[in-house]
PDB file of N, CA and C in Angstrom:
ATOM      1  N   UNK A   1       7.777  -1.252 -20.173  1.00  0.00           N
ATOM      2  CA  UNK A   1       8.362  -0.495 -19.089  1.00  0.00           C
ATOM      3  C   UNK A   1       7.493  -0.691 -17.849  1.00  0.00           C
ATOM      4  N   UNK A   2       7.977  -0.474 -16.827  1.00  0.00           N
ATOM      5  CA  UNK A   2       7.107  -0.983 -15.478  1.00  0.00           C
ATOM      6  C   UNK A   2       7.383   0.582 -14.648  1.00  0.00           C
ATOM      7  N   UNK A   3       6.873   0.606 -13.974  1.00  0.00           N
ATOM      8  CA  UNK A   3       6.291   1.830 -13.575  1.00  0.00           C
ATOM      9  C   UNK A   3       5.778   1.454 -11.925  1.00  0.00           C
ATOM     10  N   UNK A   4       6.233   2.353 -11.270  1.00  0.00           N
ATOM     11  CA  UNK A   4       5.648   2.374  -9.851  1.00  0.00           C
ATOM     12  C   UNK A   4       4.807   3.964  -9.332  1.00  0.00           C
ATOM     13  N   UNK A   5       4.211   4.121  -8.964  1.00  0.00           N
ATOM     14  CA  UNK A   5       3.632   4.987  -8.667  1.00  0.00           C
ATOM     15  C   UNK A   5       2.703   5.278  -6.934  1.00  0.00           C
ATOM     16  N   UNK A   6       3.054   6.184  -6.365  1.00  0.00           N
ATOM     17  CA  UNK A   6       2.663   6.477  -5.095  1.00  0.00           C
ATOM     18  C   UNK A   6       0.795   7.060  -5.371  1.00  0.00           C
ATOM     19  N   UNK A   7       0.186   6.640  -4.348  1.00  0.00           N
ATOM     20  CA  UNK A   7      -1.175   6.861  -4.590  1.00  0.00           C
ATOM     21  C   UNK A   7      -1.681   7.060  -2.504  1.00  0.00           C
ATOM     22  N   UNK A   8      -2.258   7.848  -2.565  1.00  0.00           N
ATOM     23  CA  UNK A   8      -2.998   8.084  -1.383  1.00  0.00           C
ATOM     24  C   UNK A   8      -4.253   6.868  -1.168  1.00  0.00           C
ATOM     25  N   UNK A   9      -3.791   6.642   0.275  1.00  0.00           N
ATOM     26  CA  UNK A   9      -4.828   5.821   0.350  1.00  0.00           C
ATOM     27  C   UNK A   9      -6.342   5.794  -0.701  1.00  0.00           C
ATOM     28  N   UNK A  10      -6.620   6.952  -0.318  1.00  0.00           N
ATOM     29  CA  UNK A  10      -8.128   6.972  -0.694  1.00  0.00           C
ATOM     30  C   UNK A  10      -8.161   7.010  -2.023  1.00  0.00           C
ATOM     31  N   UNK A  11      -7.154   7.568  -3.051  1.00  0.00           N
ATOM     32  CA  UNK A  11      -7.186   7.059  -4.290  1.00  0.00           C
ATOM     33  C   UNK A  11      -7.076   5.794  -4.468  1.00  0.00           C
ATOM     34  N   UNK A  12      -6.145   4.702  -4.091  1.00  0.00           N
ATOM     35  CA  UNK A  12      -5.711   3.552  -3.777  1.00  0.00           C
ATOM     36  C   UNK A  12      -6.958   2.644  -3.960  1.00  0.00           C
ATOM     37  N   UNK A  13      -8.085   3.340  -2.679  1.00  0.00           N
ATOM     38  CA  UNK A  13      -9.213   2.630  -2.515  1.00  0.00           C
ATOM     39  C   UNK A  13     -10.221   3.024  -3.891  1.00  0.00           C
ATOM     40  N   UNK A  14      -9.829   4.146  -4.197  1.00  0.00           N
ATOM     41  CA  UNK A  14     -11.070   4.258  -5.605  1.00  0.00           C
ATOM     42  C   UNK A  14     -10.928   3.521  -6.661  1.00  0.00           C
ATOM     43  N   UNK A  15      -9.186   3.303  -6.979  1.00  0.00           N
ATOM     44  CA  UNK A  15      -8.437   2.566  -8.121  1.00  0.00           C
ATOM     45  C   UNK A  15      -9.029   0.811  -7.776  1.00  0.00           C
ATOM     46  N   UNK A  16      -9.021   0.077  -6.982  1.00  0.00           N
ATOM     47  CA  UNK A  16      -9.461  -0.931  -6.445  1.00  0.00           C
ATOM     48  C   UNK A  16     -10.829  -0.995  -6.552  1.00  0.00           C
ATOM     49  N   UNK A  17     -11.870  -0.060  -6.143  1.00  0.00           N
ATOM     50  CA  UNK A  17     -13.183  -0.422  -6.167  1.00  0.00           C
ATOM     51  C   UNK A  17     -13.428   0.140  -7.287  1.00  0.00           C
ATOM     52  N   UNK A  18     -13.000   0.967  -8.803  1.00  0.00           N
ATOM     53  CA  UNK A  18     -13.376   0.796 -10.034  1.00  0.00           C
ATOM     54  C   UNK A  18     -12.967  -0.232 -10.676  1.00  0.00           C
ATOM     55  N   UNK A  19     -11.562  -0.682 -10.375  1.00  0.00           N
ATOM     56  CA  UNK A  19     -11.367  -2.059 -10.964  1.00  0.00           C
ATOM     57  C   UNK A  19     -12.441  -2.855 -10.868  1.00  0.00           C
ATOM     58  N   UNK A  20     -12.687  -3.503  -9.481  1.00  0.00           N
ATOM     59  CA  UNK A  20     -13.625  -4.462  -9.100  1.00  0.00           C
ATOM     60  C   UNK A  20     -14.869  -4.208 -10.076  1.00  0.00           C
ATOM     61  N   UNK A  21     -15.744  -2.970  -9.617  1.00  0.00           N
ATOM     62  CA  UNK A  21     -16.679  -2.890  -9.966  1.00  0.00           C
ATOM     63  C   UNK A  21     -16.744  -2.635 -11.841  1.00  0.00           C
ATOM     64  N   UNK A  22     -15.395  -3.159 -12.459  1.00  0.00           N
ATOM     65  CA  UNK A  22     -15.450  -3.439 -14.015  1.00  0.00           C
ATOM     66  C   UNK A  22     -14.817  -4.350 -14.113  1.00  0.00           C
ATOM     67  N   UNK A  23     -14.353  -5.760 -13.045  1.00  0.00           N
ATOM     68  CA  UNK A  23     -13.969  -7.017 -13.291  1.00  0.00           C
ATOM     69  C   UNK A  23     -12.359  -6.973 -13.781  1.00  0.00           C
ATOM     70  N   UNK A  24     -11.901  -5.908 -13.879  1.00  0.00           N
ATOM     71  CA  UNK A  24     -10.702  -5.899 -14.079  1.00  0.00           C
ATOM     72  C   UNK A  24      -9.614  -5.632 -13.257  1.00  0.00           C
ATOM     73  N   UNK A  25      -8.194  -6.406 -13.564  1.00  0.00           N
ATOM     74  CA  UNK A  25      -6.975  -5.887 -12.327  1.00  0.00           C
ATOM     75  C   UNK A  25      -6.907  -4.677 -12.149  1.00  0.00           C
ATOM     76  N   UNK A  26      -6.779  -4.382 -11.244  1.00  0.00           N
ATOM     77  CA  UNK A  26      -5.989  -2.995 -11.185  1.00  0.00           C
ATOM     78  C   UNK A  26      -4.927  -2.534 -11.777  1.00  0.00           C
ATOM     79  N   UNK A  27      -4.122  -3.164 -12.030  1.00  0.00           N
ATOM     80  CA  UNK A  27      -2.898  -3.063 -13.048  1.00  0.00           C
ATOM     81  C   UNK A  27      -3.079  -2.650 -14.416  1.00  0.00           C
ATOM     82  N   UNK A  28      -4.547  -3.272 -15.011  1.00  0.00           N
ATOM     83  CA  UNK A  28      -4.440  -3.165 -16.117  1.00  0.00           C
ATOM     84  C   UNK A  28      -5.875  -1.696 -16.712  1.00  0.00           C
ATOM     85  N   UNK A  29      -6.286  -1.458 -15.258  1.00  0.00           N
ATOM     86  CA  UNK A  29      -7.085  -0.410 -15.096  1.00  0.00           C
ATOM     87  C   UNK A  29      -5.838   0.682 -15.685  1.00  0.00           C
ATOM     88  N   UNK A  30      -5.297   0.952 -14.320  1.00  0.00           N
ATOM     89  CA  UNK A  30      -3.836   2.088 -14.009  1.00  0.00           C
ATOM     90  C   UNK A  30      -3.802   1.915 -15.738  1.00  0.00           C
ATOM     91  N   UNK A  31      -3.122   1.019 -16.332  1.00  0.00           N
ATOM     92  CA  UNK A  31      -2.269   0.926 -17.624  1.00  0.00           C
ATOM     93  C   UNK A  31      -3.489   1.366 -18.539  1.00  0.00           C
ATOM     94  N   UNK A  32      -4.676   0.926 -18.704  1.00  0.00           N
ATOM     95  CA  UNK A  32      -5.671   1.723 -19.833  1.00  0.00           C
ATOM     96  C   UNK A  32      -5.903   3.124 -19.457  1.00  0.00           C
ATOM     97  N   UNK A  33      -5.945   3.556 -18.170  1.00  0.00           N
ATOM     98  CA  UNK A  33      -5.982   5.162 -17.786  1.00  0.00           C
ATOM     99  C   UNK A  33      -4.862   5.944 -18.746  1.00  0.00           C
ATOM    100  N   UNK A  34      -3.632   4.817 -18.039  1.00  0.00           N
ATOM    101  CA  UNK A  34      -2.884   5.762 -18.915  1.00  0.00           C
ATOM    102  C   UNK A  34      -2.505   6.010 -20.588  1.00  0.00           C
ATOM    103  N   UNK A  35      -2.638   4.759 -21.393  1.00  0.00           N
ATOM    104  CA  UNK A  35      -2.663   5.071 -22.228  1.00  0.00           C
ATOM    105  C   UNK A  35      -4.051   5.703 -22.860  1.00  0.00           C
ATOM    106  N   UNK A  36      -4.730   6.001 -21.867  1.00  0.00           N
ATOM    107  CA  UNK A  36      -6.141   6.922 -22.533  1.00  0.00           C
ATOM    108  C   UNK A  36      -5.539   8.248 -22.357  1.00  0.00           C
ATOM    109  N   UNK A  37      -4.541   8.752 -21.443  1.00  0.00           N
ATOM    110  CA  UNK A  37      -4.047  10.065 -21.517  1.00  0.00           C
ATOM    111  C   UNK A  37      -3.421  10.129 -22.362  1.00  0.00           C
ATOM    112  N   UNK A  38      -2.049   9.326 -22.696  1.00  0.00           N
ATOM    113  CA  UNK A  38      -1.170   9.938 -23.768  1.00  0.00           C
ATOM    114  C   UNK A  38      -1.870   9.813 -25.262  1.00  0.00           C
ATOM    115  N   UNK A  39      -2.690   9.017 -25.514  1.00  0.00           N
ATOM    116  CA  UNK A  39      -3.810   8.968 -26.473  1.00  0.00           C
ATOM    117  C   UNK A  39      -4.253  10.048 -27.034  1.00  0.00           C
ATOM    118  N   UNK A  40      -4.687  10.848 -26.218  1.00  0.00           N
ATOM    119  CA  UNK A  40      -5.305  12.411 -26.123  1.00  0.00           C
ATOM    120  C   UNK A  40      -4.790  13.174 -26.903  1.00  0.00           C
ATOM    121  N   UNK A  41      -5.275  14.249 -27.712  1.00  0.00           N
ATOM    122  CA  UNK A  41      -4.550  14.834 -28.623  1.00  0.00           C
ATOM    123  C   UNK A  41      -3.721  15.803 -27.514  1.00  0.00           C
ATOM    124  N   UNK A  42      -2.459  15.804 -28.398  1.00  0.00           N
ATOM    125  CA  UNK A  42      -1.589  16.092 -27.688  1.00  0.00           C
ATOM    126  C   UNK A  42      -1.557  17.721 -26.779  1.00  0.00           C
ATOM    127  N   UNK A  43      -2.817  19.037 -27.099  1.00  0.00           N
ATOM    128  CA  UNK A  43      -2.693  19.867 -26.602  1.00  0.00           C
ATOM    129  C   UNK A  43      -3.415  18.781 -25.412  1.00  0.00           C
ATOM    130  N   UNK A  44      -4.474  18.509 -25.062  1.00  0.00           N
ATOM    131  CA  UNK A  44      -5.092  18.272 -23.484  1.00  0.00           C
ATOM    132  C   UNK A  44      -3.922  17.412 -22.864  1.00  0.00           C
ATOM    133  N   UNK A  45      -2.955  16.916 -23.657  1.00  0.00           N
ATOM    134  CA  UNK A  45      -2.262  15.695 -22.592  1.00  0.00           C
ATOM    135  C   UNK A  45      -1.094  16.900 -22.189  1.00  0.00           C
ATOM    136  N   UNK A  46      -0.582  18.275 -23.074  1.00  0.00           N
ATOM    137  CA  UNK A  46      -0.038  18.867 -22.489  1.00  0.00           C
ATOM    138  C   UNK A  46      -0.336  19.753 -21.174  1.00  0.00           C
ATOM    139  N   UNK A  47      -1.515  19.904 -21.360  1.00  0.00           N
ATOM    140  CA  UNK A  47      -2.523  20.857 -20.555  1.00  0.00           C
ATOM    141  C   UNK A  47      -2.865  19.657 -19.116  1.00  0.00           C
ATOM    142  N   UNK A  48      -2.758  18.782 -19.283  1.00  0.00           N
ATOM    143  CA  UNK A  48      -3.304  18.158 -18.222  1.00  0.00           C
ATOM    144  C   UNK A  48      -1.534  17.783 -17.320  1.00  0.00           C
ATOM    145  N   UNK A  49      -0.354  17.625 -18.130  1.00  0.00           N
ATOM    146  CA  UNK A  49       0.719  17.308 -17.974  1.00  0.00           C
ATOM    147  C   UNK A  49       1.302  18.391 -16.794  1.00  0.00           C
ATOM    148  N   UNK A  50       0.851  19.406 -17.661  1.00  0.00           N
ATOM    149  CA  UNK A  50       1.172  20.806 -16.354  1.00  0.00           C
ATOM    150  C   UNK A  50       0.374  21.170 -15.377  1.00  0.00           C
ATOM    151  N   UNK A  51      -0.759  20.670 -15.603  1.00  0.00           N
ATOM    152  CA  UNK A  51      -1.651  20.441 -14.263  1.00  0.00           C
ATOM    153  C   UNK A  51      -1.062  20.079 -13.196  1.00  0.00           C
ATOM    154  N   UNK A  52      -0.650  19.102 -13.780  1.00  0.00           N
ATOM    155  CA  UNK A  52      -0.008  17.669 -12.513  1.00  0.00           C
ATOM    156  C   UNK A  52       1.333  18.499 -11.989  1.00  0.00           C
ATOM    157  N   UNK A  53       2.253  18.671 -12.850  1.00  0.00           N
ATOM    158  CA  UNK A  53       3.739  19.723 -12.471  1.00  0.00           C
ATOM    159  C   UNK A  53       3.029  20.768 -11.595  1.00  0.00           C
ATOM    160  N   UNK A  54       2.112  21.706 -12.200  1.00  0.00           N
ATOM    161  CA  UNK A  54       2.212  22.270 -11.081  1.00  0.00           C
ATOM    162  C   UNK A  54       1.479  21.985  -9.617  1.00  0.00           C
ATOM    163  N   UNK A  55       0.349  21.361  -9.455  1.00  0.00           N
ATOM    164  CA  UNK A  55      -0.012  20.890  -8.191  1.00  0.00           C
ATOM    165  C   UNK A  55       1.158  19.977  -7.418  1.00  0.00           C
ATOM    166  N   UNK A  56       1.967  19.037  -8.386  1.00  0.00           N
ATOM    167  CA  UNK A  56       2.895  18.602  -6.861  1.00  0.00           C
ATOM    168  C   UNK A  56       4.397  19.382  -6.774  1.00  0.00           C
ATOM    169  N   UNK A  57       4.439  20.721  -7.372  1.00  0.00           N
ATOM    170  CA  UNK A  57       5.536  21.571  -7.518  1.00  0.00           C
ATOM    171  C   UNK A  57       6.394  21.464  -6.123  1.00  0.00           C
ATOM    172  N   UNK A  58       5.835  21.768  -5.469  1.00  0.00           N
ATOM    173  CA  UNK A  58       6.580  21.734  -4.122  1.00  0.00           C
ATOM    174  C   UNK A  58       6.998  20.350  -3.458  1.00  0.00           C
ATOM    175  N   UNK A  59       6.269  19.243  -3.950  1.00  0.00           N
ATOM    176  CA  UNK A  59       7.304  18.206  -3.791  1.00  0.00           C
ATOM    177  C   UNK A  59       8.698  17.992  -5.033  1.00  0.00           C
ATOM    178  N   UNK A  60       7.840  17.939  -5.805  1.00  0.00           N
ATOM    179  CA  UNK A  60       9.654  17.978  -6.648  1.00  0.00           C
ATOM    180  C   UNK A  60      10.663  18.713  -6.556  1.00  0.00           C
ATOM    181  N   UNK A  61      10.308  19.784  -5.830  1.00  0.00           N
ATOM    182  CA  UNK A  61      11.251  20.535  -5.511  1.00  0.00           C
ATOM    183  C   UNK A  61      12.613  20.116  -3.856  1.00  0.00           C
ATOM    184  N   UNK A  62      11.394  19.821  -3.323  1.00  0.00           N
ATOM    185  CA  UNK A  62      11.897  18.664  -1.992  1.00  0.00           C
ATOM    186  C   UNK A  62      12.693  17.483  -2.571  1.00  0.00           C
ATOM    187  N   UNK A  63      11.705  16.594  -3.564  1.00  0.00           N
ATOM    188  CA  UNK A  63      12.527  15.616  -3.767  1.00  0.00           C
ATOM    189  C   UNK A  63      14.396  15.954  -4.848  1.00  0.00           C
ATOM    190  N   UNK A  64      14.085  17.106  -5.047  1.00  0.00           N
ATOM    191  CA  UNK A  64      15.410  17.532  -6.233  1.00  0.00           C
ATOM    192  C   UNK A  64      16.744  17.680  -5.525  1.00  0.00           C
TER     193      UNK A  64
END
């Protein structure tokens, strides 16, 4: 599955200079991040899942 994802500059720039500074794409950084989350036993990946829902609550609500 391919996946696009919006990132703030300055994350943008952190995702890029941890790649670099571990020789790896960025692509395949993003893709081990994430399967290190869903990895997670499943209470922290829920707990971290609603983290995320609720900090960008008010955009999904815009975008709905």
């Amino acid at each position: 599955m391919k996946l696009a994802i919006d990132l703030t500059p300055a994350q943008a720039d952190l995702l890029r200079g941890e790649a670099s500074r571990l020789g790896v794409p960025v692509e395949d950084l993003a893709r081990a991040a994430v399967i290190e989350l869903l990895s997670s036993r499943p209470e922290e990946f829920r707990k971290a899942a609603e983290q995320v829902v609720r900090k960008n609550l008010d955009l999904y609500e815009r975008l709905a």
